[in-house]
N, C-alpha and C. Protein backbone atom coordinates (compact mmCIF):
# COMPACT_ATOMS: atom_id res chain seq x y z
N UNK A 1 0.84 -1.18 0.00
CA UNK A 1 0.00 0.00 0.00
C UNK A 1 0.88 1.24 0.00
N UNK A 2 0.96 1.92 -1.16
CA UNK A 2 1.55 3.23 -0.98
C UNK A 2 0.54 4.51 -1.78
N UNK A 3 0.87 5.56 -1.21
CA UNK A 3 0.42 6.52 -2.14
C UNK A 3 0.98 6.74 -3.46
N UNK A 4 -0.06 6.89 -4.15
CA UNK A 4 0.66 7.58 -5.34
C UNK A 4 1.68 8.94 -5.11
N UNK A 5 2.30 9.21 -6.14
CA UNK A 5 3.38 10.54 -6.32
C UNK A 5 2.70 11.29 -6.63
N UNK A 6 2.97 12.23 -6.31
CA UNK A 6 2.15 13.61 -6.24
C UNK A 6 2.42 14.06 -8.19
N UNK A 7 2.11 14.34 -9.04
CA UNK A 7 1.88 15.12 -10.04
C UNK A 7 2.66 16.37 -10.21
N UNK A 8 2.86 16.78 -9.50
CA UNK A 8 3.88 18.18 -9.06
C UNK A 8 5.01 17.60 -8.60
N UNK A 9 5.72 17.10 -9.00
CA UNK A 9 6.91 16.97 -7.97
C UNK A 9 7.61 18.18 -7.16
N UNK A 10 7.71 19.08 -8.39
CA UNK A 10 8.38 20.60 -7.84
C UNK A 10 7.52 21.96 -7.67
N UNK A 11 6.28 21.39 -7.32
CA UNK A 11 5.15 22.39 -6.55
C UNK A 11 5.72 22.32 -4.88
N UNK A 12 5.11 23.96 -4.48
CA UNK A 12 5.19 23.96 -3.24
C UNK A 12 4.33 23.03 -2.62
N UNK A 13 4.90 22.42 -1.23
CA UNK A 13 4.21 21.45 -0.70
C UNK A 13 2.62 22.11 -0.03
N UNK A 14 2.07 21.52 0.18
CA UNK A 14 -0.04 21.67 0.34
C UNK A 14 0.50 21.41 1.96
N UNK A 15 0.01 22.58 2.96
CA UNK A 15 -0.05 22.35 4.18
C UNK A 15 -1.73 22.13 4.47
N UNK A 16 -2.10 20.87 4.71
CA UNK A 16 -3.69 20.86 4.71
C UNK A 16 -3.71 20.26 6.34
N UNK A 17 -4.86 21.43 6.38
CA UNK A 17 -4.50 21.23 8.43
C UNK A 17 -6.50 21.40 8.17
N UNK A 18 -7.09 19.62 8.77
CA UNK A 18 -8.06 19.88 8.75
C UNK A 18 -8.70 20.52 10.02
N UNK A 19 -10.11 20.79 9.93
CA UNK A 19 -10.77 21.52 11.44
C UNK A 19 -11.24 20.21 11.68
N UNK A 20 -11.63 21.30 13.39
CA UNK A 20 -11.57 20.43 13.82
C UNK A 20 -13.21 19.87 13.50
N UNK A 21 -13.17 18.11 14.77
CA UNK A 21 -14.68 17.88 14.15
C UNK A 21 -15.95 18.76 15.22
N UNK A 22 -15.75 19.75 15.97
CA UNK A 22 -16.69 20.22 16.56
C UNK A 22 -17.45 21.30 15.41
N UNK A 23 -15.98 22.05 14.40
CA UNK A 23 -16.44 23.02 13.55
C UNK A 23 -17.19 22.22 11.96
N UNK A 24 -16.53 20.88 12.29
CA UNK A 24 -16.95 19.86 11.28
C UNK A 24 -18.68 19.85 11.02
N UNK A 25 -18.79 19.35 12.24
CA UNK A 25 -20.00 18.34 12.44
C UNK A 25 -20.96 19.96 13.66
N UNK A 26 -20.51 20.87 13.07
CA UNK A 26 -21.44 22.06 13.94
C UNK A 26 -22.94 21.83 13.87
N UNK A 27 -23.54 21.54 13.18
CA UNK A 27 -24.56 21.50 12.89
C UNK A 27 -25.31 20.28 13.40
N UNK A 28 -24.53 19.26 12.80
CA UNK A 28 -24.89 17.59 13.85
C UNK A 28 -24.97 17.99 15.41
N UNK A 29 -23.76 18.69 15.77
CA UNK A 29 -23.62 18.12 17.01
C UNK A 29 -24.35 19.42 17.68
N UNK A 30 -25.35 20.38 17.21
CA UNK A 30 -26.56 21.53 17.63
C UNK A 30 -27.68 20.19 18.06
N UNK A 31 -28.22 19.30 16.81
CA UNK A 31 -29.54 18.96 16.51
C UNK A 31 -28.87 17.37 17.91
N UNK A 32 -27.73 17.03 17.76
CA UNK A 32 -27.04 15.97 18.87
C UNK A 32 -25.96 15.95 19.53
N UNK A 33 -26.35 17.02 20.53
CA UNK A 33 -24.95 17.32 20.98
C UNK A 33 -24.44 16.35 22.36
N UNK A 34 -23.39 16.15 22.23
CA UNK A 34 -22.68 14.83 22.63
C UNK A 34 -22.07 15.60 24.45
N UNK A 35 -22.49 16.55 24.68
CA UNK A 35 -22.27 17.25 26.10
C UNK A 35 -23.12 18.24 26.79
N UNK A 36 -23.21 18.25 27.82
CA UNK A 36 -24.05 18.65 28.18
C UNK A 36 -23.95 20.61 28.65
N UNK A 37 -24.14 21.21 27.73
CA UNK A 37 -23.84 22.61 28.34
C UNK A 37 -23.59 23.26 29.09
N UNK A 38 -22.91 23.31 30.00
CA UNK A 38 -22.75 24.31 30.94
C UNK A 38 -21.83 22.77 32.56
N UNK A 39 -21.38 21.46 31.76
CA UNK A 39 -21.39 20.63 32.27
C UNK A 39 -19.94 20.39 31.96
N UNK A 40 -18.94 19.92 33.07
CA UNK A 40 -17.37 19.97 32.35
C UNK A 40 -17.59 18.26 31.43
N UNK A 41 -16.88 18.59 30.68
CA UNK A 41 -16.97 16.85 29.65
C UNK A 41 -15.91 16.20 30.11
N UNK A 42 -14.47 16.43 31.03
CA UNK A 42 -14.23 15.42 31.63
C UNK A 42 -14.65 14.88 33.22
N UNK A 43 -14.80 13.38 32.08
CA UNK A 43 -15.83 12.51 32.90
C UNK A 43 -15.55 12.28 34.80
N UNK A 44 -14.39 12.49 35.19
CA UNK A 44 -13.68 12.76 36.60
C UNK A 44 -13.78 13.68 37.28
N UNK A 45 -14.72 14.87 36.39
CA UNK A 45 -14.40 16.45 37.22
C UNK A 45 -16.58 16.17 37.07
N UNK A 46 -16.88 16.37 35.74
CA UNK A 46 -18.55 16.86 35.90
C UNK A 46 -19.03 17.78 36.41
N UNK A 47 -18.32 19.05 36.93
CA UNK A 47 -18.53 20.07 37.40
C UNK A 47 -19.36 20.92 36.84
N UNK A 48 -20.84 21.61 37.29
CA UNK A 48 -21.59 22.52 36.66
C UNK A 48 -20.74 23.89 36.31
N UNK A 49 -20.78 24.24 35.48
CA UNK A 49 -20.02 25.78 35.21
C UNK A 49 -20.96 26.51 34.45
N UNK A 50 -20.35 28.15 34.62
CA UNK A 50 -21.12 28.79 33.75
C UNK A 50 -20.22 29.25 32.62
N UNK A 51 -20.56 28.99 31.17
CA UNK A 51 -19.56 28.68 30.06
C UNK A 51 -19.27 30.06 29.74
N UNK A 52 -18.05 31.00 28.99
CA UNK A 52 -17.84 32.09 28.68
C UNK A 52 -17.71 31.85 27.20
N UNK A 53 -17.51 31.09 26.87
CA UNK A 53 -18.38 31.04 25.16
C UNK A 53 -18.89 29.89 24.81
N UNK A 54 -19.82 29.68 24.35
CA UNK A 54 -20.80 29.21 23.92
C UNK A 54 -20.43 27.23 23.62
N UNK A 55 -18.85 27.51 22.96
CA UNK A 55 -18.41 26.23 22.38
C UNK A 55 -17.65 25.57 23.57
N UNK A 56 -17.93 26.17 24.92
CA UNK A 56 -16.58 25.94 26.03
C UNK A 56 -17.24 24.33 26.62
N UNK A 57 -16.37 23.34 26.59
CA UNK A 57 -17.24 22.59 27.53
C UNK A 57 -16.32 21.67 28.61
N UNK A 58 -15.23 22.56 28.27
CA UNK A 58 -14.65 22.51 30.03
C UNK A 58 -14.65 23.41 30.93
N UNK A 59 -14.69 23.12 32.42
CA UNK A 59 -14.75 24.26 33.16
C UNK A 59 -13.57 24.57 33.63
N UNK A 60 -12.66 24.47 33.25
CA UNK A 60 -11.16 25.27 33.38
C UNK A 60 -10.08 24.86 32.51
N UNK A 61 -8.92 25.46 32.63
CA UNK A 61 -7.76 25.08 32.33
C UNK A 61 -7.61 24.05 32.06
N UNK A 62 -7.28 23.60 33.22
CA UNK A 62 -6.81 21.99 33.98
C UNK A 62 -7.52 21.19 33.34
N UNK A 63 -8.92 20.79 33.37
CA UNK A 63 -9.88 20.15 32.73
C UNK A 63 -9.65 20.29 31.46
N UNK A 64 -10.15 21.39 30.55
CA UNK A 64 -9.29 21.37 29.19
C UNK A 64 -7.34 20.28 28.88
N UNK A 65 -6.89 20.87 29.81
CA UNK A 65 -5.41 20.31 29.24
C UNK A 65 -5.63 18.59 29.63
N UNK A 66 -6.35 18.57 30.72
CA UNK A 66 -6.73 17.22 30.86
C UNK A 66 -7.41 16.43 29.69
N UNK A 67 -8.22 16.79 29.09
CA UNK A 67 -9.05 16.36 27.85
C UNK A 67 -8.27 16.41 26.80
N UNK A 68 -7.69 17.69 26.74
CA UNK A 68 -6.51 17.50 25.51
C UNK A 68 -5.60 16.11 25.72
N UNK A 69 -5.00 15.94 26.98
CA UNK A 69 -4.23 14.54 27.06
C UNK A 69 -5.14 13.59 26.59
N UNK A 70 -6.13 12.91 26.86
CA UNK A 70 -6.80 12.25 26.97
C UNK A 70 -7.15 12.00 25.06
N UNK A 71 -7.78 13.36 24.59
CA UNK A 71 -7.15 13.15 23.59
C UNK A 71 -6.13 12.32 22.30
N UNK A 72 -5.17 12.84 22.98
CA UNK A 72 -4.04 12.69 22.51
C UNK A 72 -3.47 11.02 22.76
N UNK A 73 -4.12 10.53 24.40
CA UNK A 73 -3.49 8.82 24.58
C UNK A 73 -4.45 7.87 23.24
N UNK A 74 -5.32 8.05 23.14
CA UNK A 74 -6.19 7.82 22.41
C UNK A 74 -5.81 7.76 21.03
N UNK A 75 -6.06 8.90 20.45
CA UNK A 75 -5.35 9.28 19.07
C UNK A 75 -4.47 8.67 18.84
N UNK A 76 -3.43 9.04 19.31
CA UNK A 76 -2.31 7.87 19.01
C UNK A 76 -2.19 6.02 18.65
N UNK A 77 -3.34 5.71 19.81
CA UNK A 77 -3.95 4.65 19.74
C UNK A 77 -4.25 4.18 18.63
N UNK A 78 -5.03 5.25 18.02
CA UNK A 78 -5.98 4.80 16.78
C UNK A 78 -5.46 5.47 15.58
N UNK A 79 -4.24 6.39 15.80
CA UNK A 79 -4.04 6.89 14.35
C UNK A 79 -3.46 5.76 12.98
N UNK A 80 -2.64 4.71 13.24
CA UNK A 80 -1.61 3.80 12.11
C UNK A 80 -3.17 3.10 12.02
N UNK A 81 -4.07 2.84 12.72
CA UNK A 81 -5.02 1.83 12.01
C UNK A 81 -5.75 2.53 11.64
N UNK A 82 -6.07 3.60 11.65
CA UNK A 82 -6.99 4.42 10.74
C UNK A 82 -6.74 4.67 9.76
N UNK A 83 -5.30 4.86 9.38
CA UNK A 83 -4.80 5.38 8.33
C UNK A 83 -4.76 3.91 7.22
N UNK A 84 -4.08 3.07 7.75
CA UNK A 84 -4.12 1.59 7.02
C UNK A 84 -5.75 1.34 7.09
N UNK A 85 -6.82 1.51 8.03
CA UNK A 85 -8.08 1.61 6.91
C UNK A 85 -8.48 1.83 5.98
N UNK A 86 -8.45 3.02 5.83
CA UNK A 86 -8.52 4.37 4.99
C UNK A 86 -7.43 4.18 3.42
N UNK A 87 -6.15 3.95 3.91
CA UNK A 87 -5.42 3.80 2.43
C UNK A 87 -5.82 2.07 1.90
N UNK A 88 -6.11 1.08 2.72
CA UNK A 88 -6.82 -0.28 2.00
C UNK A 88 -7.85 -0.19 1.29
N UNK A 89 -8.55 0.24 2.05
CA UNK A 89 -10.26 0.45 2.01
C UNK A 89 -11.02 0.11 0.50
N UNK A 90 -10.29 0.64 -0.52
CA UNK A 90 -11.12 0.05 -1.89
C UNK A 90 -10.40 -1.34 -2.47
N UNK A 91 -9.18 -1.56 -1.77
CA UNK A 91 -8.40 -2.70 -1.99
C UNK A 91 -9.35 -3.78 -2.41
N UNK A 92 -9.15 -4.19 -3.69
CA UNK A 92 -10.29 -5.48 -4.61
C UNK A 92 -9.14 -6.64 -4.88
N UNK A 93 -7.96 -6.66 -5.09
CA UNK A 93 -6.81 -7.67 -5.34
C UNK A 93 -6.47 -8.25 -4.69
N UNK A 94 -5.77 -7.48 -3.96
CA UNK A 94 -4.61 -7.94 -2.67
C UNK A 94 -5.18 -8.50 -1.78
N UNK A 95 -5.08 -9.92 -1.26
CA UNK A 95 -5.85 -10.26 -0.26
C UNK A 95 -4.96 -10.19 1.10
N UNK A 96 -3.64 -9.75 1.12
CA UNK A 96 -2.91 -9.21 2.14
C UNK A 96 -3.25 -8.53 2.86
N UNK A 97 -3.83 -7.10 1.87
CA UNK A 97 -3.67 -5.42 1.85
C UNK A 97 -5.08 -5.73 2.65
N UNK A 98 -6.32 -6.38 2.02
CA UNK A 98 -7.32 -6.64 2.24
C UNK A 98 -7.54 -6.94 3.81
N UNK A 99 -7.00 -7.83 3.73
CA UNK A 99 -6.57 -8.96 5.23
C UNK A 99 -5.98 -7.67 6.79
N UNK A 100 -5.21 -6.86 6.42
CA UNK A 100 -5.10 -6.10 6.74
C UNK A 100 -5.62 -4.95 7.15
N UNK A 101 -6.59 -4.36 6.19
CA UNK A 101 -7.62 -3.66 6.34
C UNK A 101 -8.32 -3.76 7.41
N UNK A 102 -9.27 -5.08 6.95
CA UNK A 102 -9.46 -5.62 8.17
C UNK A 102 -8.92 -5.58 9.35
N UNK A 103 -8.56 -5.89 9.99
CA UNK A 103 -7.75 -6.10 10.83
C UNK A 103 -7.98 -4.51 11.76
N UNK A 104 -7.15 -3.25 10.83
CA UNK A 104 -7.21 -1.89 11.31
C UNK A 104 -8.62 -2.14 11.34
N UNK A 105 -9.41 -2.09 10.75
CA UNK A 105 -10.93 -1.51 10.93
C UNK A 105 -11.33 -2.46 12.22
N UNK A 106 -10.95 -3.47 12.29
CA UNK A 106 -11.75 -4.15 13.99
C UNK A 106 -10.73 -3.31 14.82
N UNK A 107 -9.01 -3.57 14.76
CA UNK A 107 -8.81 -2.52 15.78
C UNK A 107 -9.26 -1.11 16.26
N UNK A 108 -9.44 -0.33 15.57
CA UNK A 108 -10.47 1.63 15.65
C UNK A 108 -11.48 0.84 16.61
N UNK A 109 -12.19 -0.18 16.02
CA UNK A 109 -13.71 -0.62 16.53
C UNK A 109 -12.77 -1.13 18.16
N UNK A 110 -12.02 -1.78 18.62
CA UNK A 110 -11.65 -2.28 19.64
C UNK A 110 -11.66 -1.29 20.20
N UNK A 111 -10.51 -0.34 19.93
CA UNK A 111 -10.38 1.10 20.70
C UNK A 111 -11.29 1.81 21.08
N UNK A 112 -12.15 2.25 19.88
CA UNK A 112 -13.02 3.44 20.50
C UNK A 112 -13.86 2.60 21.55
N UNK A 113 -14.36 1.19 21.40
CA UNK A 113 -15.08 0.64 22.55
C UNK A 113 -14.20 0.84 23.78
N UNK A 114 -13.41 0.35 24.16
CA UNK A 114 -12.76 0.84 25.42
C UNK A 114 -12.23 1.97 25.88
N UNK A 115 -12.05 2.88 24.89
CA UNK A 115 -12.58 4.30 24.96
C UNK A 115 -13.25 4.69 25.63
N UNK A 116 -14.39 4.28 25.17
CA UNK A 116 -15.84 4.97 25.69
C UNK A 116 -16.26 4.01 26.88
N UNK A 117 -15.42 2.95 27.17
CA UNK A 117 -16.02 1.89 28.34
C UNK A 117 -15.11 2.93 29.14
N UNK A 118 -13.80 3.25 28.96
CA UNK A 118 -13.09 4.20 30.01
C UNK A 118 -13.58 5.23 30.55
N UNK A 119 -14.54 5.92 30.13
CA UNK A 119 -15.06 7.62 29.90
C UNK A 119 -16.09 7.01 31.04
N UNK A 120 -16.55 5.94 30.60
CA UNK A 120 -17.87 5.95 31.38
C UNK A 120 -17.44 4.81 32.72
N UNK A 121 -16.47 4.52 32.61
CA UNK A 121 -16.01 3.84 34.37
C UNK A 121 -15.99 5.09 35.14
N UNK A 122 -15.48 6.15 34.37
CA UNK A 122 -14.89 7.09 35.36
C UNK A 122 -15.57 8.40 35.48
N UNK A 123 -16.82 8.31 34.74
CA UNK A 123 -18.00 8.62 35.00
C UNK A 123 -18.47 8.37 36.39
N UNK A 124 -18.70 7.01 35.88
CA UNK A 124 -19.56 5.96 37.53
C UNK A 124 -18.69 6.40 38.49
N UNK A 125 -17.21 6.24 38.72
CA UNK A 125 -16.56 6.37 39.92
C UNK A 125 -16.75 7.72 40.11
N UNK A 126 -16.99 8.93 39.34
CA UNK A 126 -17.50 10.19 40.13
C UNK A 126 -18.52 10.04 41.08
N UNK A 127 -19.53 9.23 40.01
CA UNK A 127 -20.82 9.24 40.75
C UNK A 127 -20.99 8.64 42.26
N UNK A 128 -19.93 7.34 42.34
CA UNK A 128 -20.19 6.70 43.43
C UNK A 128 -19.48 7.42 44.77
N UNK A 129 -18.40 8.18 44.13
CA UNK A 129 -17.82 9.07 45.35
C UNK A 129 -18.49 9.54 46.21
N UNK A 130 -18.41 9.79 47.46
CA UNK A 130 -19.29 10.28 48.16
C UNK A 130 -18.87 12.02 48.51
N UNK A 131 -20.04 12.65 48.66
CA UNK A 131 -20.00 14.20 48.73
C UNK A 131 -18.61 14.93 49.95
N UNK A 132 -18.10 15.91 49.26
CA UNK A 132 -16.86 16.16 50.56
C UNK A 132 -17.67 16.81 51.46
């Protein structure tokens, strides 16, 4: 599996920096939004806040840089099998490339499930904490 060569060899290189998916999916995530407003989204803090713009859905710093990590353990996780999805994906020959594919596409599916089984353990263990 490789990419093709670019057509330009001696064009300036394309810096393509996509947005993100909140500015993506703005509209999805109005009519289904995946947090609760005015509610911090990491799942350990849940702290009510009052938001200073509209798109904020952590209630501080800390919480933000926390989510950014969190983020980021993740991502990493799932970036080489997404990508070997994604460049297999119309693969009709190769039953390697194919075989492979596979493979990335159940791993993403492994991950994001324990992902989201993580988010929501540590959900519950807020919940079960008892009040200070």
């Amino acid at each position: 599996m490789t990419l093709p060569a670019s057509p330009c060899a001696n064009a300036v290189a394309r810096h393509f920096e996509p947005e993100k998916f909140q500015v993506y999916a703005q509209s999805e995530l109005l009519a289904a939004p995946l947090w609760t407003q005015g509610i911090c989204f990491l799942p350990e803090c849940g702290q009510h806040f009052v938001p200073r713009r509209p798109w904020q859905i952590y209630c501080s710093t800390a919480c933000e840089r926390a989510g950014t990590a969190e983020l980021r353990k993740w991502g990493h996780r799932l970036a080489l099998s997404a990508l070997i999805w994604r460049m297999g994906k119309y693969e009709q020959d190769d039953d390697a490339v194919r075989d492979l594919t596979r493979a990335a596409r159940r791993h993403v599916t492994h991950v994001q499930s324990a992902w989201l089984a993580d988010r929501q353990a540590r959900a519950a263990a807020l919940q079960r904490a008892p009040a200070p």
